[in-house]
N, C-alpha and C. Protein backbone atom coordinates (compact mmCIF):
# COMPACT_ATOMS: atom_id res chain seq x y z
N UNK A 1 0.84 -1.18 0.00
CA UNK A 1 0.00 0.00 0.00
C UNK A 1 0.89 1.24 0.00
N UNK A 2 0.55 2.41 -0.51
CA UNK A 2 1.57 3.60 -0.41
C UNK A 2 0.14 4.34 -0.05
N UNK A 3 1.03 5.74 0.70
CA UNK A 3 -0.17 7.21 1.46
C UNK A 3 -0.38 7.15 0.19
N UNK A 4 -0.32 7.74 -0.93
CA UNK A 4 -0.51 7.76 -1.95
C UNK A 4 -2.56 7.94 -1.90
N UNK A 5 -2.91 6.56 -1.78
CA UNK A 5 -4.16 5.91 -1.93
C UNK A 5 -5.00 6.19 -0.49
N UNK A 6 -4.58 7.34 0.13
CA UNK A 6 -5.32 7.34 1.06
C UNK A 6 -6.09 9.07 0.78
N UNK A 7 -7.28 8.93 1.50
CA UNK A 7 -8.25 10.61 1.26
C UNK A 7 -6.70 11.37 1.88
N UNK A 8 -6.95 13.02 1.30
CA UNK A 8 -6.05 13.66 1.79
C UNK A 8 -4.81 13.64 0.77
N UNK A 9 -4.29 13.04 0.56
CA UNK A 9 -2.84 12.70 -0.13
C UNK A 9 -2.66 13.54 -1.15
N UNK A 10 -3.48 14.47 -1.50
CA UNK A 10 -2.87 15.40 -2.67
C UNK A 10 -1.78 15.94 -2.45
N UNK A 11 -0.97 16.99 -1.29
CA UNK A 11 -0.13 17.47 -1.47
C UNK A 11 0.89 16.81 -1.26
N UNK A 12 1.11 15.22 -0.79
CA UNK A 12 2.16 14.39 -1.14
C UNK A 12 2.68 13.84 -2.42
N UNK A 13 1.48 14.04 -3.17
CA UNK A 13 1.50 13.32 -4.83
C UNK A 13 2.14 14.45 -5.49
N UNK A 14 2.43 16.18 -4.75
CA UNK A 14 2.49 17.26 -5.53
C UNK A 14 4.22 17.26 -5.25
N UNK A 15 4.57 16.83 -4.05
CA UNK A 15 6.16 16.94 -3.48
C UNK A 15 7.10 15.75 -3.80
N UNK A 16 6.34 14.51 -4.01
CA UNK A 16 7.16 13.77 -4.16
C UNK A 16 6.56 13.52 -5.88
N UNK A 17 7.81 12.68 -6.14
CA UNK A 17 7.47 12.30 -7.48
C UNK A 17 7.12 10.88 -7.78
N UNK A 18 7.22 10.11 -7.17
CA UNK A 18 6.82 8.79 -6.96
C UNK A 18 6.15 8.78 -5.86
N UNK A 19 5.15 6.95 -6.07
CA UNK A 19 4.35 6.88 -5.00
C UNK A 19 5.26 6.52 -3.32
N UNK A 20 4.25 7.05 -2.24
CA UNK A 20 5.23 6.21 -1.08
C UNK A 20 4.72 5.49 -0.29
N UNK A 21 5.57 4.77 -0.04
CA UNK A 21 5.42 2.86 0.06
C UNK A 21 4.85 3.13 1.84
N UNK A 22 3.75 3.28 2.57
CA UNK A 22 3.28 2.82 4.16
C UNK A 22 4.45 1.58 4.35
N UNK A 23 5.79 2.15 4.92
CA UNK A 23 6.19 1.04 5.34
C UNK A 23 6.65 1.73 6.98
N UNK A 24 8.06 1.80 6.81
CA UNK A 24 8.44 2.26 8.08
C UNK A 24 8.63 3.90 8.34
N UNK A 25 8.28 3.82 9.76
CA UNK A 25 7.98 5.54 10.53
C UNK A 25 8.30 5.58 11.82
N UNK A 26 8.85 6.89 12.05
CA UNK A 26 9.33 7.01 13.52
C UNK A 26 7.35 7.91 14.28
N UNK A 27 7.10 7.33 15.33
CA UNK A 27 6.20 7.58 16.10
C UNK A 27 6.65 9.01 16.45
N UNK A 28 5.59 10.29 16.25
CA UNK A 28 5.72 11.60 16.69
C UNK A 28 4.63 11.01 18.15
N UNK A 29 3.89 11.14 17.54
CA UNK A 29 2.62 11.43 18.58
C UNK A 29 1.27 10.68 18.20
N UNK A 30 0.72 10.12 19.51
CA UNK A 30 -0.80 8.96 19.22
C UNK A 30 -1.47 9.77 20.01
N UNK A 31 -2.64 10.77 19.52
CA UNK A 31 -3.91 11.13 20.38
C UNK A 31 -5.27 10.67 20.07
N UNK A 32 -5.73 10.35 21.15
CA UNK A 32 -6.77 9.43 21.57
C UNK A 32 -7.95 10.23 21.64
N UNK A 33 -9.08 10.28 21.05
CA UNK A 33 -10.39 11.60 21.53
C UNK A 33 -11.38 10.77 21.77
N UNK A 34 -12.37 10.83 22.36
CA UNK A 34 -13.52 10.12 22.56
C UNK A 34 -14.69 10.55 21.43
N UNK A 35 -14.39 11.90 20.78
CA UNK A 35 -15.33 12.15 20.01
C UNK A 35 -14.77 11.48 18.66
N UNK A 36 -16.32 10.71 18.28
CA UNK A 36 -15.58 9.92 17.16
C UNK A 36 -15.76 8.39 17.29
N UNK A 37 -15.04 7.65 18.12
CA UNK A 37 -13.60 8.12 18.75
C UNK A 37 -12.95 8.52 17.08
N UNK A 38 -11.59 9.24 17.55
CA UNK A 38 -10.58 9.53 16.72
C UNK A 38 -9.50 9.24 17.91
N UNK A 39 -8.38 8.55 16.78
CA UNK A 39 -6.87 8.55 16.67
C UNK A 39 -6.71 8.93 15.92
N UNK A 40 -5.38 10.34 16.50
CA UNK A 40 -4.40 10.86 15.67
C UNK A 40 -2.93 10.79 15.64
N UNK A 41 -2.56 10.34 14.29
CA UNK A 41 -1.20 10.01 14.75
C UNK A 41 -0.54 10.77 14.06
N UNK A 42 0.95 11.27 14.95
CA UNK A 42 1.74 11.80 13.57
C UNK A 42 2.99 10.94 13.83
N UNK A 43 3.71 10.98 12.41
CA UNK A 43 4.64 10.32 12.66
C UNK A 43 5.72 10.96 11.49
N UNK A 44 7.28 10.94 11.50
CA UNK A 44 8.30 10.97 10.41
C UNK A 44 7.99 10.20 9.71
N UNK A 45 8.26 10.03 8.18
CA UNK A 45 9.08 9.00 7.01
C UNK A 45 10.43 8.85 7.29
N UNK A 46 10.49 7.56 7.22
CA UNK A 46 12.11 6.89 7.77
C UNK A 46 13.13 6.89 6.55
N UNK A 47 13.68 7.87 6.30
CA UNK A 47 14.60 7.47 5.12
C UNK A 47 13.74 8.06 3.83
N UNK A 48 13.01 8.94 3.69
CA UNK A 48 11.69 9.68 2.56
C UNK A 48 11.92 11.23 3.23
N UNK A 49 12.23 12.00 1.86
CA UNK A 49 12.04 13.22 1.85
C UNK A 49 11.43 13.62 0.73
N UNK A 50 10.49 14.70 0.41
CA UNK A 50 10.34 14.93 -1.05
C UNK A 50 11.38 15.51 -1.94
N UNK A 51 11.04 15.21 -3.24
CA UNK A 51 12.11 15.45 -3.87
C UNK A 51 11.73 16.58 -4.90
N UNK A 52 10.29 16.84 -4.45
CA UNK A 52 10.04 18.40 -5.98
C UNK A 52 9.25 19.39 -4.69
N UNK A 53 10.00 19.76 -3.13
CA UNK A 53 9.23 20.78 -2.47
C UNK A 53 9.28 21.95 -2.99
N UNK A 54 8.09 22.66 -2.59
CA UNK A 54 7.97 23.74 -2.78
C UNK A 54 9.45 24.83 -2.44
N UNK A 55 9.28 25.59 -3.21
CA UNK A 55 11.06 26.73 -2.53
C UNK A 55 10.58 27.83 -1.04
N UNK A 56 9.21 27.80 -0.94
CA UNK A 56 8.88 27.77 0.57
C UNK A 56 9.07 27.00 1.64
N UNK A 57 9.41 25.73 1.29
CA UNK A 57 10.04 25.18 2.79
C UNK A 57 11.31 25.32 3.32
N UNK A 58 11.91 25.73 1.98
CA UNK A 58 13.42 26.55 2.54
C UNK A 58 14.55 24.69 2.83
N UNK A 59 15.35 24.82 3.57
CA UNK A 59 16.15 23.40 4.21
C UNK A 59 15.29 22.60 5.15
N UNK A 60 15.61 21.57 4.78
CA UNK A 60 14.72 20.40 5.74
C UNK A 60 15.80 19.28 5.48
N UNK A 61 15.10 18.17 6.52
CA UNK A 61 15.74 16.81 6.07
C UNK A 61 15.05 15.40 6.83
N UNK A 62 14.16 16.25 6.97
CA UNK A 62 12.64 15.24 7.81
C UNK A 62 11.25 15.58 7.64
N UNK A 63 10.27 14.72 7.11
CA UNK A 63 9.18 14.97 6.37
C UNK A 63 8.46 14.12 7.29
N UNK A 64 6.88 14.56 8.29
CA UNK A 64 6.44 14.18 9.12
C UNK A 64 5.20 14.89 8.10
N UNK A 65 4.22 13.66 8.75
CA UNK A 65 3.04 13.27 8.22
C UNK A 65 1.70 12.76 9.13
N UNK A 66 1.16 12.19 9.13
CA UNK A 66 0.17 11.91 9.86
C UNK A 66 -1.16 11.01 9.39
N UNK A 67 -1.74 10.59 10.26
CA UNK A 67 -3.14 10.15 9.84
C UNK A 67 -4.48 10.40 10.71
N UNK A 68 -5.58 10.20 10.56
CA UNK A 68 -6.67 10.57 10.97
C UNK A 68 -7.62 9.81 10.82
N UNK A 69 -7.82 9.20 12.01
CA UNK A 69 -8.47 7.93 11.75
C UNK A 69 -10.30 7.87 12.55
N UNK A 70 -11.17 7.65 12.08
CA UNK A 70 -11.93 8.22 12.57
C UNK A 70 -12.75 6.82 12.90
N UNK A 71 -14.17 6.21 14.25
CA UNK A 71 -14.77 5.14 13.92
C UNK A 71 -14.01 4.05 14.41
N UNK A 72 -12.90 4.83 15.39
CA UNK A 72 -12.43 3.53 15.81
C UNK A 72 -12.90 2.84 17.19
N UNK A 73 -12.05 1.23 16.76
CA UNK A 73 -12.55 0.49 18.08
C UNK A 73 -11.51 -0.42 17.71
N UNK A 74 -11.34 -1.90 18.88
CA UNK A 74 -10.66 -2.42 19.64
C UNK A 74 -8.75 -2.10 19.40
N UNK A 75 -9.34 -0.54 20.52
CA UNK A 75 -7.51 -0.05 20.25
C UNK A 75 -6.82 -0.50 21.18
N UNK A 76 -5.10 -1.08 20.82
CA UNK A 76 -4.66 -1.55 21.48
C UNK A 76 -3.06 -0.41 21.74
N UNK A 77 -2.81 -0.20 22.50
CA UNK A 77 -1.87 0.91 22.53
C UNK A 77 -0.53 0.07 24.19
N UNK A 78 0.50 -0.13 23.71
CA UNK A 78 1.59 -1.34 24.77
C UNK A 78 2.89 -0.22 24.56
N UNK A 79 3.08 0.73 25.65
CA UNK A 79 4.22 1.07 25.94
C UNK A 79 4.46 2.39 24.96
N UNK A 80 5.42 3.07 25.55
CA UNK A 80 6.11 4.05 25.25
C UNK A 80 7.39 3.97 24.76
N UNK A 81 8.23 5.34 24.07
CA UNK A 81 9.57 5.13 24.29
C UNK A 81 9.95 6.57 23.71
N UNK A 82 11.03 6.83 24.22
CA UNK A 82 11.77 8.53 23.55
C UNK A 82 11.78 8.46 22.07
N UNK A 83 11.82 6.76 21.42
CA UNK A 83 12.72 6.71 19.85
C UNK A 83 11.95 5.62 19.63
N UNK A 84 10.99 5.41 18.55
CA UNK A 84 10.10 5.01 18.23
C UNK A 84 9.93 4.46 16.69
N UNK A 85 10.91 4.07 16.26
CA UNK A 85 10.63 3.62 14.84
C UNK A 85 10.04 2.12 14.47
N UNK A 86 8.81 2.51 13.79
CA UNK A 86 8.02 1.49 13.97
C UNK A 86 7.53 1.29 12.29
N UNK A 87 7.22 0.12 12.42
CA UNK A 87 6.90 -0.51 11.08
C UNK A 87 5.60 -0.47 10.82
N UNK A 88 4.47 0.65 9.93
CA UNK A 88 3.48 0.47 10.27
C UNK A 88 3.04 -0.40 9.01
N UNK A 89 1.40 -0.84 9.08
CA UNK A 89 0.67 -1.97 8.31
C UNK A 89 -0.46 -1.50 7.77
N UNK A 90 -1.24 -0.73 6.89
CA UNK A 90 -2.76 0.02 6.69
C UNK A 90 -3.22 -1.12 6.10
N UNK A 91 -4.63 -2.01 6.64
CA UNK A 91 -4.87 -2.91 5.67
C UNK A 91 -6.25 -2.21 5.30
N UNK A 92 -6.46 -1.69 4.28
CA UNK A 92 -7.51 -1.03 3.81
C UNK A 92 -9.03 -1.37 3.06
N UNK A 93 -9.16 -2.69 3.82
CA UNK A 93 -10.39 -3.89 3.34
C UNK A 93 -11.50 -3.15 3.79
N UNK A 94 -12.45 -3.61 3.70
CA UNK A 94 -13.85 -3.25 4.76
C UNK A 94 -13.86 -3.19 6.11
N UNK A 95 -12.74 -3.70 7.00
CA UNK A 95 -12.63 -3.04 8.03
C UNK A 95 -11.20 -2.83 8.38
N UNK A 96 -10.87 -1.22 8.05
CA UNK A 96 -9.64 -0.69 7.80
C UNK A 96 -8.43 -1.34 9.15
N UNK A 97 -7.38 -1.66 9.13
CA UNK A 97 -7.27 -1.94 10.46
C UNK A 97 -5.34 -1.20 10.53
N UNK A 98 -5.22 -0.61 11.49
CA UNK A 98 -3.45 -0.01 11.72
C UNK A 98 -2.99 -0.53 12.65
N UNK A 99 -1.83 -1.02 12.30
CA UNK A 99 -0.87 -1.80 12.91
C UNK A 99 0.70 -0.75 13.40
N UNK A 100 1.44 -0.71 14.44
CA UNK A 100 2.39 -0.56 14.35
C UNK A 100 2.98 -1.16 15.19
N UNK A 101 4.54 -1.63 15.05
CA UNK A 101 4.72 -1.98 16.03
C UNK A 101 6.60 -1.80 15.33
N UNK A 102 6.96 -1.78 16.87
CA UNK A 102 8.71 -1.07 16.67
C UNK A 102 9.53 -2.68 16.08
N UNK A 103 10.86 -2.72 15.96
CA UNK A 103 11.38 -3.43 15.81
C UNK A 103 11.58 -4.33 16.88
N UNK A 104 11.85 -4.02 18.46
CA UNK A 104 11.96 -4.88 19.49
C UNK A 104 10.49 -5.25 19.70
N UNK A 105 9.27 -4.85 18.98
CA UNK A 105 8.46 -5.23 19.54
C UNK A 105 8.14 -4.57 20.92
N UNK A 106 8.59 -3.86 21.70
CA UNK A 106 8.31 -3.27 23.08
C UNK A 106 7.24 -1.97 22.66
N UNK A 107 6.77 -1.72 21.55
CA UNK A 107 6.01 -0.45 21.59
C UNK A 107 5.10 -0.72 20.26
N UNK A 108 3.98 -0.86 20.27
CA UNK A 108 2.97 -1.45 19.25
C UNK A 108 1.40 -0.38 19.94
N UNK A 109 1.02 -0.22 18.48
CA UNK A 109 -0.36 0.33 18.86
C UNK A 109 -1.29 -0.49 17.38
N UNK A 110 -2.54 -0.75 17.96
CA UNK A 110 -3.15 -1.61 17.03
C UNK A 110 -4.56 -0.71 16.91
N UNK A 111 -5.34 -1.08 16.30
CA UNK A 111 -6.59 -0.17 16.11
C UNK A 111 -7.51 -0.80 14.69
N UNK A 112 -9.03 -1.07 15.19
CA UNK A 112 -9.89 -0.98 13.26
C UNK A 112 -10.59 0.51 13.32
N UNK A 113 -10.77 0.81 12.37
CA UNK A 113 -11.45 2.02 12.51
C UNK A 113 -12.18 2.14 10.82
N UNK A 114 -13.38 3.15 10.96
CA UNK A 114 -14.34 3.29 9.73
C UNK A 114 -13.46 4.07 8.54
N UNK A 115 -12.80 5.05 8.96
CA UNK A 115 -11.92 6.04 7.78
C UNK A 115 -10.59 6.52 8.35
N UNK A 116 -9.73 6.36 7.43
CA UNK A 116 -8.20 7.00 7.55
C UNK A 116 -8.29 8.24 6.58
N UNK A 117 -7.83 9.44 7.05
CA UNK A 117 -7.58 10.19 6.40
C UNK A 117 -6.18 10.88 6.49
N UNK A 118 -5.00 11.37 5.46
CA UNK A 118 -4.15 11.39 5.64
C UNK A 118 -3.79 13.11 5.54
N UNK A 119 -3.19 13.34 6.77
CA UNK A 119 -2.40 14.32 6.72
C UNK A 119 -1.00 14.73 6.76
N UNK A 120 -0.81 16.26 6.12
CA UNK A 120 0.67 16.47 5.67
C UNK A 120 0.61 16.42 4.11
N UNK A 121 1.92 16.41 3.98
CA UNK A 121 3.19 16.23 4.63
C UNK A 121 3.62 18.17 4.68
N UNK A 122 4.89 17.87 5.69
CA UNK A 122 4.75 18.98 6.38
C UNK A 122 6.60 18.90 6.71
N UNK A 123 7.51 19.82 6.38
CA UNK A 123 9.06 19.35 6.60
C UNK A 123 9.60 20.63 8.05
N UNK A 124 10.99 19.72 8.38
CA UNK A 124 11.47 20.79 9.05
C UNK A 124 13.04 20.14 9.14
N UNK A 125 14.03 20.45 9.70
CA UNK A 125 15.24 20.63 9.76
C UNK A 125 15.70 19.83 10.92
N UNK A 126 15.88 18.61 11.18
CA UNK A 126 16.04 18.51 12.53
C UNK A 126 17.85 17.94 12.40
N UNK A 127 18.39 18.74 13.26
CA UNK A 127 19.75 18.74 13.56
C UNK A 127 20.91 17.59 14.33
């Protein structure tokens, strides 16, 4: 699956020039709302920058993104960590379902939910 194919994704299809592959992402942030419910996640592209940005973003070298997931239920959310690179999974059938989970396995969040919608992408400079 690539963001590509998800609602939202226009201004990723405008920065990058190829599609990009939902594989691996460093965990920004998982918020939880009851209205909805919604999960929101943001997260980096691991090794993905665009390659046709706008000359308004000026220097970058990290492209963070997000999703918006709306209709969800049986969420499963196991641990924290400062550094979070996690392998995520969108299976986008009739009942959408997100997977992530890190390489040791010590930090996984699971979730089905009715709609993903994708936000970003959005760059900045991190040193």
């Amino acid at each position: 699956m690539y963001w590509n194919e998800l609602d939202g994704s226009k201004l990723l299809g405008k920065v990058f020039s190829y599609p990009v592959k939902v594989d691996k992402v460093e965990l920004v942030e998982v918020s939880i709302k009851r209205d909805g419910p919604t999960v929101l996640i943001r997260f980096d592209l691991v090794g993905k920058i665009p390659d046709r940005p706008t000359k308004k973003w000026g220097e970058f070298n990290c492209c963070q993104c997000g999703i918006n997931c709306s209709g969800v239920y049986d969420l499963m959310v196991k641990n924290v960590s400062r550094k979070m690179v996690c392998d995520i999974v969108i299976d986008a059938g009739e009942h959408r379902k997100v997977h992530l989970v890190s390489e040791d396995r010590s930090v996984e969040v699971s979730f089905f939910c009715d709609h993903i919608q994708f936000m970003g992408p959005s760059v900045y400079l991190n040193e």
